[in-house]
Structures are given as structure tokens and as C-alpha cells.
N, C-alpha and C. Protein backbone atom coordinates (compact mmCIF):
# COMPACT_ATOMS: atom_id res chain seq x y z
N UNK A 1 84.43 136.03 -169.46
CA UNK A 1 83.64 137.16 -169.90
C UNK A 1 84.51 138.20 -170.63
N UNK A 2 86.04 138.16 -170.72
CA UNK A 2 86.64 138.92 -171.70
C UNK A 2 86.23 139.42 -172.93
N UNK A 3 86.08 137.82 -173.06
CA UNK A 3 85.88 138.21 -175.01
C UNK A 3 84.61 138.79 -175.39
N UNK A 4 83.69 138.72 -174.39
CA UNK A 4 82.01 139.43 -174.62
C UNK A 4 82.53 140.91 -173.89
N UNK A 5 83.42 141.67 -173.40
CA UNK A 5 83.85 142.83 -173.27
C UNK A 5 84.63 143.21 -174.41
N UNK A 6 85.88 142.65 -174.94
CA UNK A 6 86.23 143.26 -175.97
C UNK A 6 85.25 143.41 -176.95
N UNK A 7 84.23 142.18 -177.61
CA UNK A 7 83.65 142.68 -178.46
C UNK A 7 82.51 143.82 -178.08
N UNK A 8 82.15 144.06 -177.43
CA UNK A 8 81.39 145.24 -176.95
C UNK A 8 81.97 146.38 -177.52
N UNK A 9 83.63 146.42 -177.09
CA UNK A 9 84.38 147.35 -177.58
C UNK A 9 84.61 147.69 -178.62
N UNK A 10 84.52 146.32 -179.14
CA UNK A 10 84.75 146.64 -181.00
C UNK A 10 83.01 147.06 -181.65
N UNK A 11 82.12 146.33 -180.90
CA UNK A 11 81.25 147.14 -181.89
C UNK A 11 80.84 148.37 -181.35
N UNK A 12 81.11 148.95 -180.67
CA UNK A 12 81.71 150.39 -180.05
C UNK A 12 82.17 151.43 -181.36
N UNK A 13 83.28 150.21 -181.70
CA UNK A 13 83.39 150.99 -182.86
C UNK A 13 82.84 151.14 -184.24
N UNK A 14 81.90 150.45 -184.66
CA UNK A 14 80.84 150.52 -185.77
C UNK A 14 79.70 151.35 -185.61
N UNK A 15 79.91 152.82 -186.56
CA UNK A 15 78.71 153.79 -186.79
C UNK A 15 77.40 153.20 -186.11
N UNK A 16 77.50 151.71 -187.30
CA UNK A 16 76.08 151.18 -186.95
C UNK A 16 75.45 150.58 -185.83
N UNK A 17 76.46 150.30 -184.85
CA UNK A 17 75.65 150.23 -183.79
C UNK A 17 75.77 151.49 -182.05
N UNK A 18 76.23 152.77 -182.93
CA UNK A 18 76.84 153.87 -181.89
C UNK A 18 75.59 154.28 -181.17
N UNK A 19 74.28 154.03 -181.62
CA UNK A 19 73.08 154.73 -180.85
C UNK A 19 72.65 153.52 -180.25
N UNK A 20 72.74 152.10 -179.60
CA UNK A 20 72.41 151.53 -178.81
C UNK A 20 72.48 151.38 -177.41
N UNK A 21 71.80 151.18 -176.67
CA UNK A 21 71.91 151.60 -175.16
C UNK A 21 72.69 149.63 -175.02
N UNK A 22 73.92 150.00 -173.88
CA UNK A 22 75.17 149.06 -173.72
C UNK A 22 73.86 147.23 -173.61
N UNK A 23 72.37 147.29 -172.94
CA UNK A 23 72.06 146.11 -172.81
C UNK A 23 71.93 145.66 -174.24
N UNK A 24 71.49 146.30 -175.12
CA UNK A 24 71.23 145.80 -176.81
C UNK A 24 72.98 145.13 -177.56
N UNK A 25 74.17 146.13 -176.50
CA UNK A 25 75.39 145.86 -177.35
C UNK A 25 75.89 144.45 -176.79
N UNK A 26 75.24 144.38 -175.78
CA UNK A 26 75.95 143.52 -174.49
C UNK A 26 74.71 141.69 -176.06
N UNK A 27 73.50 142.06 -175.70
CA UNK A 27 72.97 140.74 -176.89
C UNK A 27 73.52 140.67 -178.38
N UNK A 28 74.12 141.63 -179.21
CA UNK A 28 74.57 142.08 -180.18
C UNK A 28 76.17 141.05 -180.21
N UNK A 29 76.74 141.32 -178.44
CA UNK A 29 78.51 141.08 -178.59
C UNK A 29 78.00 139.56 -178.43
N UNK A 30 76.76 138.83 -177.80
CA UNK A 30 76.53 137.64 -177.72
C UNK A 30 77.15 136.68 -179.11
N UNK A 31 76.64 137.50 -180.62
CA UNK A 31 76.29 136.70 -181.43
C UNK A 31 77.32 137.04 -182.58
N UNK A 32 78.11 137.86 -182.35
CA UNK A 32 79.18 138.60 -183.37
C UNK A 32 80.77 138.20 -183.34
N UNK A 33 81.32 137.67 -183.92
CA UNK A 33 82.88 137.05 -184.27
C UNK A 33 82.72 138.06 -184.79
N UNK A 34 84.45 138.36 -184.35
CA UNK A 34 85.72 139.19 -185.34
C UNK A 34 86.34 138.30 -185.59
N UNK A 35 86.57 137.95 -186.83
CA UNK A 35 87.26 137.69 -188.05
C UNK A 35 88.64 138.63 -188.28
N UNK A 36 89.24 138.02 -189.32
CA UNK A 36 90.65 138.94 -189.57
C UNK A 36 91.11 138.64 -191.16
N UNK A 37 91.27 139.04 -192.15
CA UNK A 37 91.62 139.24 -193.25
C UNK A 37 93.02 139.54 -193.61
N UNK A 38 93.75 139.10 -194.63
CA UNK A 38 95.06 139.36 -195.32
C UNK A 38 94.54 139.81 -196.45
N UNK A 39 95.57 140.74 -197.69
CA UNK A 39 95.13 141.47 -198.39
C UNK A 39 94.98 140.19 -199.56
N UNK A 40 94.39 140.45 -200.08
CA UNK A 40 93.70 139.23 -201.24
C UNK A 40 92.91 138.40 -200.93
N UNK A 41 92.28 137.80 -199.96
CA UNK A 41 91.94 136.97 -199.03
C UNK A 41 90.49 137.03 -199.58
N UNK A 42 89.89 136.23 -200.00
CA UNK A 42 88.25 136.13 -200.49
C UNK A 42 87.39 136.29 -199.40
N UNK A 43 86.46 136.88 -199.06
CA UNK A 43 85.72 137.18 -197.99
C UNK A 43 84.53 136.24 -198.13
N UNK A 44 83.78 136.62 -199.21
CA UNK A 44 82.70 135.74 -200.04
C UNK A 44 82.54 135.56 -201.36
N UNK A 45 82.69 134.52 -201.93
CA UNK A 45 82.13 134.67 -203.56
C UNK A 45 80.75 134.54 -204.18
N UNK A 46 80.66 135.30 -205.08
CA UNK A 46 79.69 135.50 -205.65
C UNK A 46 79.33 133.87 -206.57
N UNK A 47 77.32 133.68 -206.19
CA UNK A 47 77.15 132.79 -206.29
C UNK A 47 76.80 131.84 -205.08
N UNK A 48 78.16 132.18 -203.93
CA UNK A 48 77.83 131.27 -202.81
C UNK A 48 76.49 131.20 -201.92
N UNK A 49 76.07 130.63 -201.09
CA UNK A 49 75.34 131.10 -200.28
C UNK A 49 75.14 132.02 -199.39
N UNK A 50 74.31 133.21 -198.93
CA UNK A 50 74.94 133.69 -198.10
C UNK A 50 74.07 133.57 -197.04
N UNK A 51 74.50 133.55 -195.57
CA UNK A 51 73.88 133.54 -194.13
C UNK A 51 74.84 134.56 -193.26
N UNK A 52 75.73 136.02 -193.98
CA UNK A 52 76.08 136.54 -192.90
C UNK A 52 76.29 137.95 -193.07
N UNK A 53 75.67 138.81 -192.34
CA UNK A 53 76.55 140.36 -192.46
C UNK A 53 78.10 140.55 -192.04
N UNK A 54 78.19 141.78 -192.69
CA UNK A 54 79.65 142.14 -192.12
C UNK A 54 79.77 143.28 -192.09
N UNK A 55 80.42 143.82 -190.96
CA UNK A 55 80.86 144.93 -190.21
C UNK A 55 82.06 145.21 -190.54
N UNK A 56 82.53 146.32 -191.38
CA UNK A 56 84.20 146.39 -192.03
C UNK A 56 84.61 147.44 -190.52
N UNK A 57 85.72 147.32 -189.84
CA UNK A 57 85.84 148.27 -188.91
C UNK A 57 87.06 148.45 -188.62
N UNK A 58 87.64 147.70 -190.03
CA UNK A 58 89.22 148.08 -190.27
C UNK A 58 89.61 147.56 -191.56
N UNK A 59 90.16 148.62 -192.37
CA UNK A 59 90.50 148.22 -193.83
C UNK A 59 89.88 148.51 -194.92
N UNK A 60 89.68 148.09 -195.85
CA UNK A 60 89.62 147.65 -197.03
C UNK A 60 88.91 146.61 -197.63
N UNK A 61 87.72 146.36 -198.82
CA UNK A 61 87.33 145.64 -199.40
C UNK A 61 87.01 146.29 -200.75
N UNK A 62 87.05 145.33 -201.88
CA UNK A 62 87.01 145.56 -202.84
C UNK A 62 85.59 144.96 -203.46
N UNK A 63 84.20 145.16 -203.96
CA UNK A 63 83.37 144.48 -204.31
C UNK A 63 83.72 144.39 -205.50
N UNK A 64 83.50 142.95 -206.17
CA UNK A 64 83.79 142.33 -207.81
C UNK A 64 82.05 141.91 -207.77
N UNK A 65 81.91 142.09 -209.20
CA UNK A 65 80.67 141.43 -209.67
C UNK A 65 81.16 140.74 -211.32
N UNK A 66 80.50 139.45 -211.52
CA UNK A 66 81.13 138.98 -212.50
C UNK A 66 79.78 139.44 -213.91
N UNK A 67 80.81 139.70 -215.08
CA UNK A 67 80.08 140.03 -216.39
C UNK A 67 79.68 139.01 -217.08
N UNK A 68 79.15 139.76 -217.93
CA UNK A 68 78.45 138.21 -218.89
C UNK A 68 79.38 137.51 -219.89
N UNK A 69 80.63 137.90 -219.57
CA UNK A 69 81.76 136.94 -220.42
C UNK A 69 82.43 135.66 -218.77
N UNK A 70 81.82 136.40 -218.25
CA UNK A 70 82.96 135.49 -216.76
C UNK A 70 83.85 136.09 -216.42
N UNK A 71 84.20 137.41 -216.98
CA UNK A 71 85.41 138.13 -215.99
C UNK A 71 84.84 138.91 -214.70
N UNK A 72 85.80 139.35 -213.22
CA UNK A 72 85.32 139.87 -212.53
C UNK A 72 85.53 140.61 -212.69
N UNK A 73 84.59 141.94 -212.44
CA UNK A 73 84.97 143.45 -212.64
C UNK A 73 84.52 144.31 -211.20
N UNK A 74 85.91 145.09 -210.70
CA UNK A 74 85.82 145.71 -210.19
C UNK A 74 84.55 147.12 -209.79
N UNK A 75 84.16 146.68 -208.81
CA UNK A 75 82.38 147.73 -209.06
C UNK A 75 82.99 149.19 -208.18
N UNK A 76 83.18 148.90 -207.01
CA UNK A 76 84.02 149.45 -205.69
C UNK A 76 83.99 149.09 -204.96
N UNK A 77 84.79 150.03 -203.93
CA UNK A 77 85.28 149.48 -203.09
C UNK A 77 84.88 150.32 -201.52
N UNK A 78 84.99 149.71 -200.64
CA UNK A 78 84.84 149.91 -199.19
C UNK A 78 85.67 150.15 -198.32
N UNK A 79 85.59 151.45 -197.52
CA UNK A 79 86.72 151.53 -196.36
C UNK A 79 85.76 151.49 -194.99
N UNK A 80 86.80 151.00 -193.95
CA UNK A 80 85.77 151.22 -192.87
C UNK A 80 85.65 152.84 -192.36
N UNK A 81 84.76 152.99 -191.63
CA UNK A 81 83.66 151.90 -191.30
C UNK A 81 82.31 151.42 -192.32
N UNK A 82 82.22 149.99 -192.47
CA UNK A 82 81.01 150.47 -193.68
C UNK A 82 80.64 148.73 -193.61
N UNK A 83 79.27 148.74 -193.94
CA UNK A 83 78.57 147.45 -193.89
C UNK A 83 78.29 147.00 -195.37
N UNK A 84 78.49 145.45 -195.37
CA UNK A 84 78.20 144.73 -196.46
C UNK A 84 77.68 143.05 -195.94
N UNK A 85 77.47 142.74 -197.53
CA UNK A 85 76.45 141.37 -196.86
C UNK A 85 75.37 141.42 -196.01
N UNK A 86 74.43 142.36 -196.12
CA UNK A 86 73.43 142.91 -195.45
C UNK A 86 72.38 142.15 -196.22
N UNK A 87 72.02 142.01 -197.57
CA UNK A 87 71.25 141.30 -197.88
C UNK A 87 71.05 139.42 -197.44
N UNK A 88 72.12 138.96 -196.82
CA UNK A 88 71.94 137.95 -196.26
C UNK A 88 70.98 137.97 -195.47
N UNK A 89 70.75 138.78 -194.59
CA UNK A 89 69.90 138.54 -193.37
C UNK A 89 68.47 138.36 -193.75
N UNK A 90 68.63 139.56 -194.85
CA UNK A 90 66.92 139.50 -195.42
C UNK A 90 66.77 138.30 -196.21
N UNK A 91 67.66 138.09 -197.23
CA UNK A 91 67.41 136.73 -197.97
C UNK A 91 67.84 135.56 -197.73
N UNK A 92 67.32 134.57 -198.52
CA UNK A 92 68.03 133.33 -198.30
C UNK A 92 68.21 133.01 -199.54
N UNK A 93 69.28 133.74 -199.69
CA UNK A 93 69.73 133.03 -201.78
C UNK A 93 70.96 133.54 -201.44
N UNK A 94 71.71 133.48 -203.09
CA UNK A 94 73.19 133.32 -202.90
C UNK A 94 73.68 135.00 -203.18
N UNK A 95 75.06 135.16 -202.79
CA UNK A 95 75.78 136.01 -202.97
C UNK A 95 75.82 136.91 -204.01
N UNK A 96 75.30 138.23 -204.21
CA UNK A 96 75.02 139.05 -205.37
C UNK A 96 76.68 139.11 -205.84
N UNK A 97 77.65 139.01 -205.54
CA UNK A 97 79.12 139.72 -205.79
C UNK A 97 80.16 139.20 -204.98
N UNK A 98 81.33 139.43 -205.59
CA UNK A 98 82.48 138.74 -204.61
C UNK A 98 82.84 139.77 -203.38
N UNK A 99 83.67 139.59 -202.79
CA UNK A 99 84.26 140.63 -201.89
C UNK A 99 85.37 140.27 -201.36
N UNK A 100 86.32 140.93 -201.86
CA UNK A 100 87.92 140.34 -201.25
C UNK A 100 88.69 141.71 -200.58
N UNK A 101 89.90 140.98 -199.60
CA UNK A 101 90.31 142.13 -198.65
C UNK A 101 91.08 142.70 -199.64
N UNK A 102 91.28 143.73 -199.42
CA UNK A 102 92.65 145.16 -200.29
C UNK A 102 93.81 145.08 -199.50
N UNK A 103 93.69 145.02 -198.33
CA UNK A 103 94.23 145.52 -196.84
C UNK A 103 94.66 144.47 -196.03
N UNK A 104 94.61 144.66 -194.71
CA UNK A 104 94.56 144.12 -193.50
C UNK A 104 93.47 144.83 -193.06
N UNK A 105 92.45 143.42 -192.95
CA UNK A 105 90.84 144.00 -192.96
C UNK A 105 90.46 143.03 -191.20
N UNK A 106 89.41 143.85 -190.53
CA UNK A 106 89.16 143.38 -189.49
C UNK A 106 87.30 143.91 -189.58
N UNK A 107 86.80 142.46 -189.18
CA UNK A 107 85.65 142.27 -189.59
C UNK A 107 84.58 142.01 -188.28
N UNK A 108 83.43 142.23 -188.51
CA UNK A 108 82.24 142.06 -187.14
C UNK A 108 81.12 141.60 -188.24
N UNK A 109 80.97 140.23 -187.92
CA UNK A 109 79.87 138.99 -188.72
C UNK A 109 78.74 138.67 -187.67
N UNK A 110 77.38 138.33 -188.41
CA UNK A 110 76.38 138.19 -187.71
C UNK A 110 76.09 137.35 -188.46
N UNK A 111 75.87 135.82 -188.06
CA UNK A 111 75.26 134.85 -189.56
C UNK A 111 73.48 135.22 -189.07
N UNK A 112 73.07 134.64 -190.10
CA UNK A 112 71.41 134.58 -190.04
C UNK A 112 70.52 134.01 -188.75
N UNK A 113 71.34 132.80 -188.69
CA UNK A 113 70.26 132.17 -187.41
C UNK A 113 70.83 132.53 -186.14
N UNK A 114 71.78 133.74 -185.71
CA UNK A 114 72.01 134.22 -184.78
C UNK A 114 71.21 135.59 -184.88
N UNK A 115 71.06 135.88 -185.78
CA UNK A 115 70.32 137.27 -186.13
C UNK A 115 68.56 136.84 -185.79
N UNK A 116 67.78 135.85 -186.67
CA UNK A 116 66.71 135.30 -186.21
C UNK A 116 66.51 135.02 -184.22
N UNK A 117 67.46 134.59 -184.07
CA UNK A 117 67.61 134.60 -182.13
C UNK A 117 67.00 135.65 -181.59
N UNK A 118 67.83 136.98 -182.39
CA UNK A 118 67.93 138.39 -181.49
C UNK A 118 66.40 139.09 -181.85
N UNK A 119 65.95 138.68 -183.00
CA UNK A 119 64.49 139.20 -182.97
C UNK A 119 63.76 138.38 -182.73
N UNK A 120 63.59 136.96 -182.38
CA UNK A 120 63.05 136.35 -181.46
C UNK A 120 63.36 136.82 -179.80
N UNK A 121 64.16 136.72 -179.49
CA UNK A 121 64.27 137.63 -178.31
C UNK A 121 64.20 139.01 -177.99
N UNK A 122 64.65 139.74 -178.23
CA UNK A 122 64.62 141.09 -178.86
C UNK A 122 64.27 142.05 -179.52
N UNK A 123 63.01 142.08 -179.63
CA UNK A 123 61.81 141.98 -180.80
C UNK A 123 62.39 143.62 -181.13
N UNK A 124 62.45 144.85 -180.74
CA UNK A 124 62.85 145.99 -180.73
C UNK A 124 64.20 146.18 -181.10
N UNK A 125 65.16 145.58 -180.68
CA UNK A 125 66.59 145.63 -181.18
C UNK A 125 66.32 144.96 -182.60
N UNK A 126 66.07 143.79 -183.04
CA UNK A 126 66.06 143.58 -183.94
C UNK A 126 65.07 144.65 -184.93
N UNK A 127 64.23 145.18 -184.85
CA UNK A 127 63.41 145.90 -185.63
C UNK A 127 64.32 146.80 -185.86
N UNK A 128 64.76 147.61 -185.12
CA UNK A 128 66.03 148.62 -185.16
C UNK A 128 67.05 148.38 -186.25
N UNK A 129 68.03 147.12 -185.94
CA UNK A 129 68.62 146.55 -187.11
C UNK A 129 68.08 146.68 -188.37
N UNK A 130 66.81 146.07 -188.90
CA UNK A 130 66.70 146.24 -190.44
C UNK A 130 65.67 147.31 -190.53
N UNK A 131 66.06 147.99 -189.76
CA UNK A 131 65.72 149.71 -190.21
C UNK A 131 66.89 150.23 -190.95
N UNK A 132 68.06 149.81 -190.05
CA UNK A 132 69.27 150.45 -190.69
C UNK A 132 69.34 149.51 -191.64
N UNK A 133 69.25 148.05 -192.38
CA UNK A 133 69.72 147.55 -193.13
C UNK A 133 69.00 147.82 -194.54
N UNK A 134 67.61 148.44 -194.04
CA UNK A 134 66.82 149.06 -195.04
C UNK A 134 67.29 150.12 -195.67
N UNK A 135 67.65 151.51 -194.60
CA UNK A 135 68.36 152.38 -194.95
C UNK A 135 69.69 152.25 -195.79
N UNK A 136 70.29 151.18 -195.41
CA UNK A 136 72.05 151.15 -196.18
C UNK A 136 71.41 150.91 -197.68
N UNK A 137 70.46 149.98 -197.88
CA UNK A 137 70.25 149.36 -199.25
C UNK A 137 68.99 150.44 -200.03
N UNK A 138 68.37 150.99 -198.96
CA UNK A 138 67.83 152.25 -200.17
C UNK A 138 68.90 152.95 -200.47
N UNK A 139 69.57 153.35 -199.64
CA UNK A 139 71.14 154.64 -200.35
C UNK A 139 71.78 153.89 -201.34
N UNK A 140 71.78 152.54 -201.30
CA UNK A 140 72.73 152.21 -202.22
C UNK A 140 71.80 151.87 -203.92
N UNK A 141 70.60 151.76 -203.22
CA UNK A 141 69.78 151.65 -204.63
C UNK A 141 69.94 153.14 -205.09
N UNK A 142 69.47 154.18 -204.61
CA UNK A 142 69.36 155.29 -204.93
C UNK A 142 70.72 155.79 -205.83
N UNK A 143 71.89 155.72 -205.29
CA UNK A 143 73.28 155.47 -206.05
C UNK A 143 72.98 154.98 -207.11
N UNK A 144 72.73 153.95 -207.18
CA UNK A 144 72.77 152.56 -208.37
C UNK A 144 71.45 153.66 -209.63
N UNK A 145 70.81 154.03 -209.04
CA UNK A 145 70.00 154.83 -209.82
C UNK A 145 70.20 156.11 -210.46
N UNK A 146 71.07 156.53 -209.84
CA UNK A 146 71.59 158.18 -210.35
C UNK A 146 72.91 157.36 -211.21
N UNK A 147 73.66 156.15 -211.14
CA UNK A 147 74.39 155.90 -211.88
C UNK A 147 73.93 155.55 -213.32
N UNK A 148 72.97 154.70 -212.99
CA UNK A 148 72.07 153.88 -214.43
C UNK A 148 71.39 154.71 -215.26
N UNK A 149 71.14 155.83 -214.88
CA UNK A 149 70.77 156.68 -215.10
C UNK A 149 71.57 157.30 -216.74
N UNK A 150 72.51 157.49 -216.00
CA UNK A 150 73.55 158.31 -216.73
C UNK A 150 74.28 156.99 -218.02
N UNK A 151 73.57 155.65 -218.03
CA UNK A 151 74.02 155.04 -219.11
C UNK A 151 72.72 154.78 -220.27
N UNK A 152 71.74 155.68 -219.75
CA UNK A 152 70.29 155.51 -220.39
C UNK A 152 70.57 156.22 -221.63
């Protein structure tokens, strides 16, 4: 039962899950690997499939999106604490963008059909979840909009 205590601990430390009462963290540490990153280290590429969130809760990531010549271009970048690959959960298509470590990056992953589990079981915790995953991706549309904006 260690390793379902440390991770408790670690997602302890993610914003996103600081308002859960410990039984939601205790099904949460069920289904979540920490991962570990070196600096350059591809996280996901764009194109691939994706089936997983990620929890940055140490480090550095850089998001690349590729142009219409094939080069990658730097969009930005991420420090923890901060969530990405969030659209996995909702979709089932491939990778909008690359994402590689900057750093020494330490990560908290949820693939899809562990996520499907927790709102099959969990019908309330999971609703909770893509409240916030709603919220991260309206702020980031809203961004994306005050940016596009300014190339009109």
C-alpha cells in the first residue's frame, strides 16, 4: 500500500485535485502513474494517438505545433503546476501538438479507460473532473481568442 500513499501525496500536490475530500484522492491514486522525464525527452507527438492526461507537478514542457511547411514551432510553454493532454479524455483522435520536457519534468497520467472506470464508478468525482477539464480548455480557448484576434 506504499505506492497508493505516496501517490496520494503527489496528487496532493496538483492545484487540480487540492479541493477533493482524501476518499475521491485515495480512487484518483488508484489509476495515476508518475512518470519521469529528461530534458528533451518527447512526451507525446503530434499526430499520435492520444488516451492520456497529464499532470505537470515538476518542471517544464514546451508545446510544438507543426506548420504547414513541416517545421515545429514553438507555441509555449508550461511550468508546473499545470495540466495538458486533457483533450484525450474527451476525445478519441490524435494528438493536437507535440510536447517535450525543457527540464527534469515529473508527471501524474490518467489514460482514458482508467478515467471511463472512475465515472463508471464514481459518477460525481468524475463529473467534477471534466468540469475542471472544461474550465482549463475554455481559458485556453478564450486566450487563443484574444490572441487571433490581434492577427485579424
Amino acid at each position: 500500500m506504499y505506492m497508493l500513499e505516496s501517490t496520494k501525496e503527489f496528487l496532493c500536490k496538483i492545484p487540480f485535485f487540492i479541493d477533493h475530500p482524501l476518499e475521491d484522492l485515495e480512487a484518483i491514486a488508484k489509476i495515476t502513474a508518475i512518470l519521469k522525464y529528461k530534458p528533451g525527452e518527447v512526451i507525446f507527438e503530434e499526430g499520435n494517438h492520444g488516451d492520456f492526461i497529464c499532470f505537470l507537478v515538476d518542471g517544464q514542457v514546451e508545446i510544438l505545433k507543426m506548420n504547414s511547411t513541416g517545421t515545429k514551432k514553438s507555441i509555449f510553454r508550461l511550468y508546473s503546476p499545470s495540466v495538458f493532454g486533457e483533450m484525450a479524455l474527451i476525445e478519441n483522435s490524435i494528438r493536437s501538438a507535440t510536447v517535450v520536457a525543457k527540464s527534469d519534468v515529473e508527471l501524474g497520467i490518467i489514460n482514458r479507460k482508467d478515467f471511463d472506470t472512475i465515472i463508471a464508478n464514481h459518477p460525481v468525482l468524475g463529473l467534477n473532473i471534466v468540469k475542471k477539464i472544461a474550465k482549463i480548455l475554455s481559458s485556453r480557448l478564450r486566450k487563443a481568442n484574444t490572441k487571433f484576434i490581434d492577427f485579424i
